[in-house]
N, C-alpha and C. Protein backbone atom coordinates (compact mmCIF):
# COMPACT_ATOMS: atom_id res chain seq x y z
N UNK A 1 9.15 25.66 16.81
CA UNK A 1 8.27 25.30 17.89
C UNK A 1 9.11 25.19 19.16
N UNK A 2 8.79 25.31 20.31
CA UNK A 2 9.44 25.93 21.36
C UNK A 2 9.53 24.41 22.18
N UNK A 3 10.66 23.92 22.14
CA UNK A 3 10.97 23.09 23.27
C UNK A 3 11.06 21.67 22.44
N UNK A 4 10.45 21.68 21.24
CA UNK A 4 10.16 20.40 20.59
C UNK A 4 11.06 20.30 19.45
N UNK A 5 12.01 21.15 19.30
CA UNK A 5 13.17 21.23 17.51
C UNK A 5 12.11 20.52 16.65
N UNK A 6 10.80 20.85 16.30
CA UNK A 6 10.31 19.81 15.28
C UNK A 6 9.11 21.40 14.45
N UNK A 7 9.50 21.35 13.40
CA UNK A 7 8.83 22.14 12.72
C UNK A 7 7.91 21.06 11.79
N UNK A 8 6.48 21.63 12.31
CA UNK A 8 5.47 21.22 12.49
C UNK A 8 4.94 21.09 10.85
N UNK A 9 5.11 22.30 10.00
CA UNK A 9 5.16 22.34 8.35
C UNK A 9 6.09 21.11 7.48
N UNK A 10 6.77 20.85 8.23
CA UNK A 10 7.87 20.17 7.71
C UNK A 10 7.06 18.61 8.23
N UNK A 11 6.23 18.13 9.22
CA UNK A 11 6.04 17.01 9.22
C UNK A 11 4.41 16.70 8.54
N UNK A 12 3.85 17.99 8.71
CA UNK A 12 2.83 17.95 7.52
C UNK A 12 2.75 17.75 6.23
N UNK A 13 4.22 17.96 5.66
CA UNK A 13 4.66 18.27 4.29
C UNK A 13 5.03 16.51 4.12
N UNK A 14 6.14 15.98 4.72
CA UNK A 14 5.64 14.54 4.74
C UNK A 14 4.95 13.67 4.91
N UNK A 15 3.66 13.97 5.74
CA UNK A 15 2.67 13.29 5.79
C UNK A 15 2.10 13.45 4.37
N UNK A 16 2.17 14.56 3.73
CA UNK A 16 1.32 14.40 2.14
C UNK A 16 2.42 13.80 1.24
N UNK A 17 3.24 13.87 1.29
CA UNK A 17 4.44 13.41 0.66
C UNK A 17 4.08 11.62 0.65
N UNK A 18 4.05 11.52 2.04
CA UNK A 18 3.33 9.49 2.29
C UNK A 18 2.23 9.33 1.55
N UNK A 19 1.03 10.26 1.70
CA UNK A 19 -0.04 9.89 1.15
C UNK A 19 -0.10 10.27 -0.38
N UNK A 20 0.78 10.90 -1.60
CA UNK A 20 0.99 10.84 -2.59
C UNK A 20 1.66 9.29 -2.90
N UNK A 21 2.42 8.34 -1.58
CA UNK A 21 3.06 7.34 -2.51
C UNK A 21 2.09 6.25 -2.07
N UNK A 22 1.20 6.63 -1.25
CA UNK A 22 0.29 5.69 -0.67
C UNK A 22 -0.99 5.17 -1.81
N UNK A 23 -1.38 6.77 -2.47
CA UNK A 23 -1.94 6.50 -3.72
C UNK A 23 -1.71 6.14 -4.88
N UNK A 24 -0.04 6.80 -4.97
CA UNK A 24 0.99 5.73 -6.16
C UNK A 24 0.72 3.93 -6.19
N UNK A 25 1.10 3.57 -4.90
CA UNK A 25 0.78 2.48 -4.32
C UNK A 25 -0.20 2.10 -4.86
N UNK A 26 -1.50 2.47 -4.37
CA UNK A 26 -2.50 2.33 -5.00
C UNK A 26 -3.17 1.91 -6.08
N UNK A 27 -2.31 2.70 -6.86
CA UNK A 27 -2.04 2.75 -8.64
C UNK A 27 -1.72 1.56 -9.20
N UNK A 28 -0.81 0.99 -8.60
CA UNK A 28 0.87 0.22 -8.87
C UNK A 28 -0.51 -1.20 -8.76
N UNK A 29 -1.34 -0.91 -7.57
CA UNK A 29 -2.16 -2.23 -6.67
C UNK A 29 -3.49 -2.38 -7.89
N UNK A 30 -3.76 -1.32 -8.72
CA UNK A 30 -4.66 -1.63 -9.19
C UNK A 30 -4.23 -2.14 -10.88
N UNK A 31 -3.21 -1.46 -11.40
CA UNK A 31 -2.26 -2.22 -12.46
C UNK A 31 -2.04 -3.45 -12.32
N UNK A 32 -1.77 -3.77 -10.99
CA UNK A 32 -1.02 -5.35 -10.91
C UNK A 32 -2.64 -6.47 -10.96
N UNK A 33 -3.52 -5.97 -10.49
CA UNK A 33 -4.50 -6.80 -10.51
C UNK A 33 -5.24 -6.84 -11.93
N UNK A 34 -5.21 -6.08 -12.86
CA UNK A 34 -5.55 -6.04 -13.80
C UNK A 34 -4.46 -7.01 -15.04
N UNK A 35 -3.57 -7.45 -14.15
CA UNK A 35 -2.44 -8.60 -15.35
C UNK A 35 -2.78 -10.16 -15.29
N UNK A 36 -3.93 -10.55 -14.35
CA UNK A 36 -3.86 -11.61 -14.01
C UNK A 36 -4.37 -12.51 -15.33
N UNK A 37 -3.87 -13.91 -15.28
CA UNK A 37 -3.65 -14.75 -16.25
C UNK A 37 -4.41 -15.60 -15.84
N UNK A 38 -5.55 -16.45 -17.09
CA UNK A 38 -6.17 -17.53 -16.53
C UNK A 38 -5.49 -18.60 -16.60
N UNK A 39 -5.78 -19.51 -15.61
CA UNK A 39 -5.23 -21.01 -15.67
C UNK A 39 -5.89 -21.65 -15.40
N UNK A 40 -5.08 -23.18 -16.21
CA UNK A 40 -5.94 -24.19 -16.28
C UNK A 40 -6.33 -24.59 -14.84
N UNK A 41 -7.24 -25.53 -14.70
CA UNK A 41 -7.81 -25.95 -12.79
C UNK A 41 -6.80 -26.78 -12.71
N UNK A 42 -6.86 -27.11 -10.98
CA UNK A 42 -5.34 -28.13 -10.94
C UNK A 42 -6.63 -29.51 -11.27
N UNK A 43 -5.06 -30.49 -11.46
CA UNK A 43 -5.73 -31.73 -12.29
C UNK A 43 -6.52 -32.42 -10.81
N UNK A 44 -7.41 -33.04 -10.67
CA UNK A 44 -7.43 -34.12 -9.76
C UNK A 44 -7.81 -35.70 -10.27
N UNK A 45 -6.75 -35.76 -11.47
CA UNK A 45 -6.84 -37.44 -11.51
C UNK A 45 -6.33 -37.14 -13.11
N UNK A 46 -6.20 -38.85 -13.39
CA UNK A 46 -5.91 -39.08 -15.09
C UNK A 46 -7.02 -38.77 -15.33
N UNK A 47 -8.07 -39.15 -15.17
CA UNK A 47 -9.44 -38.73 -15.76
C UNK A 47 -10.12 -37.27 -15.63
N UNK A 48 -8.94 -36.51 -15.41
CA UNK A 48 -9.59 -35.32 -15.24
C UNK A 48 -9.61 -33.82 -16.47
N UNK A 49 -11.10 -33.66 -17.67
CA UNK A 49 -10.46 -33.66 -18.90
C UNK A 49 -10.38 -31.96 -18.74
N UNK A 50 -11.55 -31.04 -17.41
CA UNK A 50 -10.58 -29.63 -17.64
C UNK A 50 -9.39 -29.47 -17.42
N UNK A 51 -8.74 -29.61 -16.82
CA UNK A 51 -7.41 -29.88 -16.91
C UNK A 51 -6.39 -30.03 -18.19
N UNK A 52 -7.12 -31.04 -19.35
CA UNK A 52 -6.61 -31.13 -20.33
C UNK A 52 -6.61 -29.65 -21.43
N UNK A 53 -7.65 -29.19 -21.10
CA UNK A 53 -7.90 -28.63 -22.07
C UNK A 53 -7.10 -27.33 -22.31
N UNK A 54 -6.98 -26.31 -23.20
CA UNK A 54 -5.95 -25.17 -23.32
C UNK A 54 -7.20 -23.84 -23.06
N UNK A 55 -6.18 -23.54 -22.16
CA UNK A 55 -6.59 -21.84 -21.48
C UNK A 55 -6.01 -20.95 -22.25
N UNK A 56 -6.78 -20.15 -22.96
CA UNK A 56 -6.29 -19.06 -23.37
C UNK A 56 -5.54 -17.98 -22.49
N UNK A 57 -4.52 -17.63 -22.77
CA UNK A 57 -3.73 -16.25 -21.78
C UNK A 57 -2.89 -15.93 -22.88
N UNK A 58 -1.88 -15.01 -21.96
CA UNK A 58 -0.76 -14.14 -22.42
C UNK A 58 0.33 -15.42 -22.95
N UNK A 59 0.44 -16.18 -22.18
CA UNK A 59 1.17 -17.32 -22.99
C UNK A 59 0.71 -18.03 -24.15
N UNK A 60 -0.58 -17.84 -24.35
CA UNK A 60 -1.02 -18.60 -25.54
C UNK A 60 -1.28 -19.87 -25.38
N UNK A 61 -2.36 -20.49 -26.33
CA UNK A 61 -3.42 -21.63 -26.04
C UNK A 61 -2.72 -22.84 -26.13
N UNK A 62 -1.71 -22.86 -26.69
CA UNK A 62 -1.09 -24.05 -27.58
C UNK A 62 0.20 -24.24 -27.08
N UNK A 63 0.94 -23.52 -26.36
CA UNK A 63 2.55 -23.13 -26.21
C UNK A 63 2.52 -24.60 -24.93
N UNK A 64 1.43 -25.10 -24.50
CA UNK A 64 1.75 -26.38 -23.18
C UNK A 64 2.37 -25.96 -22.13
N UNK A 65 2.28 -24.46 -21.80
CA UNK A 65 3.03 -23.90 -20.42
C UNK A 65 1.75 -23.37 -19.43
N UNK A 66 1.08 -24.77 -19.01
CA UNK A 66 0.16 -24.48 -17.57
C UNK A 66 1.30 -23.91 -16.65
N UNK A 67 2.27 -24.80 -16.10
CA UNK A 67 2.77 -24.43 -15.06
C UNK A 67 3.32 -22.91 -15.18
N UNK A 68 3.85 -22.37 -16.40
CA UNK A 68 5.04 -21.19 -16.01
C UNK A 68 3.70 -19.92 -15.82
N UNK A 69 2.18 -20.30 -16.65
CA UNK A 69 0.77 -19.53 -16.43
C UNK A 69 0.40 -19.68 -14.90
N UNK A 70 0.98 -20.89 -14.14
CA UNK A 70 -0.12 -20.45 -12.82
C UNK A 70 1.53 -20.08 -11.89
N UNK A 71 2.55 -20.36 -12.13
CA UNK A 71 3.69 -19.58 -11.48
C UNK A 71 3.28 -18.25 -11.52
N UNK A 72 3.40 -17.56 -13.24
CA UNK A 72 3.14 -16.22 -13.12
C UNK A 72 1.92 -15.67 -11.94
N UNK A 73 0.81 -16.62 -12.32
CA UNK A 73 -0.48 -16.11 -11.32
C UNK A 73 -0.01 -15.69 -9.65
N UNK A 74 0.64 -16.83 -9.35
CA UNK A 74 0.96 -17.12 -7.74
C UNK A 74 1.73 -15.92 -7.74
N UNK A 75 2.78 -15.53 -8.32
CA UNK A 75 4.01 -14.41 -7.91
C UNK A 75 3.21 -13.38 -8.78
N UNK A 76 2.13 -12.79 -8.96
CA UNK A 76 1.34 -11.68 -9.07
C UNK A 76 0.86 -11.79 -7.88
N UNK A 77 -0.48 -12.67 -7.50
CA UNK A 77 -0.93 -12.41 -6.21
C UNK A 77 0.20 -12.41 -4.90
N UNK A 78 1.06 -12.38 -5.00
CA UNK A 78 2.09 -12.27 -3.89
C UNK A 78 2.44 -10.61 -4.08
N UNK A 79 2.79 -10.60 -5.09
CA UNK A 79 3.51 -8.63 -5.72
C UNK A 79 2.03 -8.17 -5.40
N UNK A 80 0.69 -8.80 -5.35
CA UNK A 80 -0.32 -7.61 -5.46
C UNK A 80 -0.55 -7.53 -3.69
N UNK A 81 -0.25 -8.55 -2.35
CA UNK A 81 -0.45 -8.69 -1.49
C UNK A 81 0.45 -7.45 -0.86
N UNK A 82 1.79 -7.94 -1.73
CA UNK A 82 2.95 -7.10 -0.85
C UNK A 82 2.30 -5.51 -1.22
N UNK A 83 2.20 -4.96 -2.26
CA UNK A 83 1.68 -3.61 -2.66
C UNK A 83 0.71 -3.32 -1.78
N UNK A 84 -0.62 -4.32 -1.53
CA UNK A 84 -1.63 -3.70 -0.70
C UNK A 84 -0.76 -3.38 0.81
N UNK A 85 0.50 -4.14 0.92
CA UNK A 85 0.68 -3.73 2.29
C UNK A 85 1.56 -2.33 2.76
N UNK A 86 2.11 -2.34 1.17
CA UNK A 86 3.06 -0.98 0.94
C UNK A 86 2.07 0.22 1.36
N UNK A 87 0.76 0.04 0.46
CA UNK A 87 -0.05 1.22 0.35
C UNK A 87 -1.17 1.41 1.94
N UNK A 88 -0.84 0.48 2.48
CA UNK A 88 -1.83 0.34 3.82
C UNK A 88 -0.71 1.07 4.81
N UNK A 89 0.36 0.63 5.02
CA UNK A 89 1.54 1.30 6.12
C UNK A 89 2.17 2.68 5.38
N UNK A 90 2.04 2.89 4.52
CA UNK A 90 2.61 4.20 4.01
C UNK A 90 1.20 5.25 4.30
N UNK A 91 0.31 5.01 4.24
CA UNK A 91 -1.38 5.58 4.20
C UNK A 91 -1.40 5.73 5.85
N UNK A 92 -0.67 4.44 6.51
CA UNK A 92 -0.86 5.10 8.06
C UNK A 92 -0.06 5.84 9.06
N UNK A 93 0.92 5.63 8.34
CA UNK A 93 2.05 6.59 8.52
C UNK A 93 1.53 8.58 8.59
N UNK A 94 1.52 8.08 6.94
CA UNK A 94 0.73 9.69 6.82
C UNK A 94 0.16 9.87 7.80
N UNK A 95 -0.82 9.04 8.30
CA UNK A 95 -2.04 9.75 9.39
C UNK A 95 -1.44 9.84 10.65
N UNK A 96 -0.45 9.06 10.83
CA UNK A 96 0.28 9.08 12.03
C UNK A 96 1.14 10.34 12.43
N UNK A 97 2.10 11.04 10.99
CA UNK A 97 2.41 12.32 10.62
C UNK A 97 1.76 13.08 11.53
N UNK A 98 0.31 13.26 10.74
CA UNK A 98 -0.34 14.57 11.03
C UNK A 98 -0.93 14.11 12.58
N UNK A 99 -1.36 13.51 12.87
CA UNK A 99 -1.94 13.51 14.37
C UNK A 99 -0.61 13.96 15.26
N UNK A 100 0.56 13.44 14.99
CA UNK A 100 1.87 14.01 15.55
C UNK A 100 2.10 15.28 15.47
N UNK A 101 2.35 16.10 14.19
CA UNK A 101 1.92 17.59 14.21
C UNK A 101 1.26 17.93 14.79
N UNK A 102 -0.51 17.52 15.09
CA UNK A 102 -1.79 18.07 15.76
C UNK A 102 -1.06 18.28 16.93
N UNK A 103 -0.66 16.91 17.36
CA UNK A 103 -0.28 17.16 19.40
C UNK A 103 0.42 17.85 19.59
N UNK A 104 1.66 18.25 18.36
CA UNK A 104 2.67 18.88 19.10
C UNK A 104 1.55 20.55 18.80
N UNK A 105 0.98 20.61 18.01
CA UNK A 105 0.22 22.15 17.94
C UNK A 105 -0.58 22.50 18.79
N UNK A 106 -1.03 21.39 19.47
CA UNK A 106 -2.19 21.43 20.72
C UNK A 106 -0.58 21.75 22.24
N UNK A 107 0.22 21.10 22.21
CA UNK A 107 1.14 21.39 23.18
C UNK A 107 1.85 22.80 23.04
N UNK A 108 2.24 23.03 22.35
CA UNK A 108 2.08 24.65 21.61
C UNK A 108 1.36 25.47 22.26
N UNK A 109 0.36 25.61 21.88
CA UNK A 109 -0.56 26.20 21.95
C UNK A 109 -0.85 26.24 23.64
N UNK A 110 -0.68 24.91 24.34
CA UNK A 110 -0.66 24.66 25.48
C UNK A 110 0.25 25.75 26.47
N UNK A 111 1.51 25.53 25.86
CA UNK A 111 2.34 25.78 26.40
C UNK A 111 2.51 27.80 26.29
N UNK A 112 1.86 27.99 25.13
CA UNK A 112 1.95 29.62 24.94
C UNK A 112 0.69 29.82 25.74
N UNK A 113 -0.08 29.28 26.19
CA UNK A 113 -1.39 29.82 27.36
C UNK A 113 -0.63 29.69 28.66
N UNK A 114 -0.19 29.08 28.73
CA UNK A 114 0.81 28.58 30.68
C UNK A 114 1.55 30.40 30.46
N UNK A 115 2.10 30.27 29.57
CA UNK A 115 3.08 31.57 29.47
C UNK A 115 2.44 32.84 29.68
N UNK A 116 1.58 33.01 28.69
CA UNK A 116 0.80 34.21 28.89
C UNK A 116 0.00 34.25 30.26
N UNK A 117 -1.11 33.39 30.91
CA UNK A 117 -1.62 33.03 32.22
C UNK A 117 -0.17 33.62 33.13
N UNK A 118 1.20 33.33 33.47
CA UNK A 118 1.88 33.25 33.90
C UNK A 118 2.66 34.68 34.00
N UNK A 119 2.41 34.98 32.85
CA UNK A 119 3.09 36.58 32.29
C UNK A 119 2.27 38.05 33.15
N UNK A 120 1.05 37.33 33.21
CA UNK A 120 -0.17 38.07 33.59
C UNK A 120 -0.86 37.75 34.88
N UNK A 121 0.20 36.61 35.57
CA UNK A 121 -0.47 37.07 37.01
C UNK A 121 0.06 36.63 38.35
């Protein structure tokens, strides 16, 4: 491309390149939400008997590990926050890519009409 060192195929080719990891992303965002673990409610008092009672999960009903069940929960919804943000800025990137290609193809294009107009009169 004339004046711009930027080959225009080459930033299209990464823009799909983003939006393949944007949908990876994606992937990764919909795996992670599908691990979530129930936990018990937080207590609000001695007299408070859901609290007592055993939540079934991946840790198991009986093992007495509320806390390491709602740790896991909290640092999932954190890994699933950070992913939605991976897959939101990598997704706009891409689009950012190609609208960058567009202008420089519209300036192009610009610039080979000035020439020819110019050549011709």
């Amino acid at each position: 491309m004339i004046g711009f060192e930027t080959d225009l195929q080459d930033l299209r080719d990464a823009s799909g390149h983003l939006g393949a990891a944007a949908d990876a992303a994606a992937q990764a965002h919909t795996g992670v939400r599908k691990l979530d673990v129930p936990t018990p409610p937080e207590s609000s008092g001695i007299f408070d008997i859901g609290a007592m009672l055993p939540v079934y999960n991946v840790f198991g009903r009986s093992l007495g590990m509320p806390a390491v069940s709602q740790a896991f929960e909290k640092h999932r919804e954190q890994i699933l926050d950070l992913i939605g943000q991976l897959q939101q800025s990598t997704r706009d990137t891409s689009h950012a890519l190609l609208t960058v290609a567009d202008m420089y193809a519209r300036a192009e294009a610009d610039a080979q009409a000035s020439l020819h107009r110019a050549a011709q009169g």
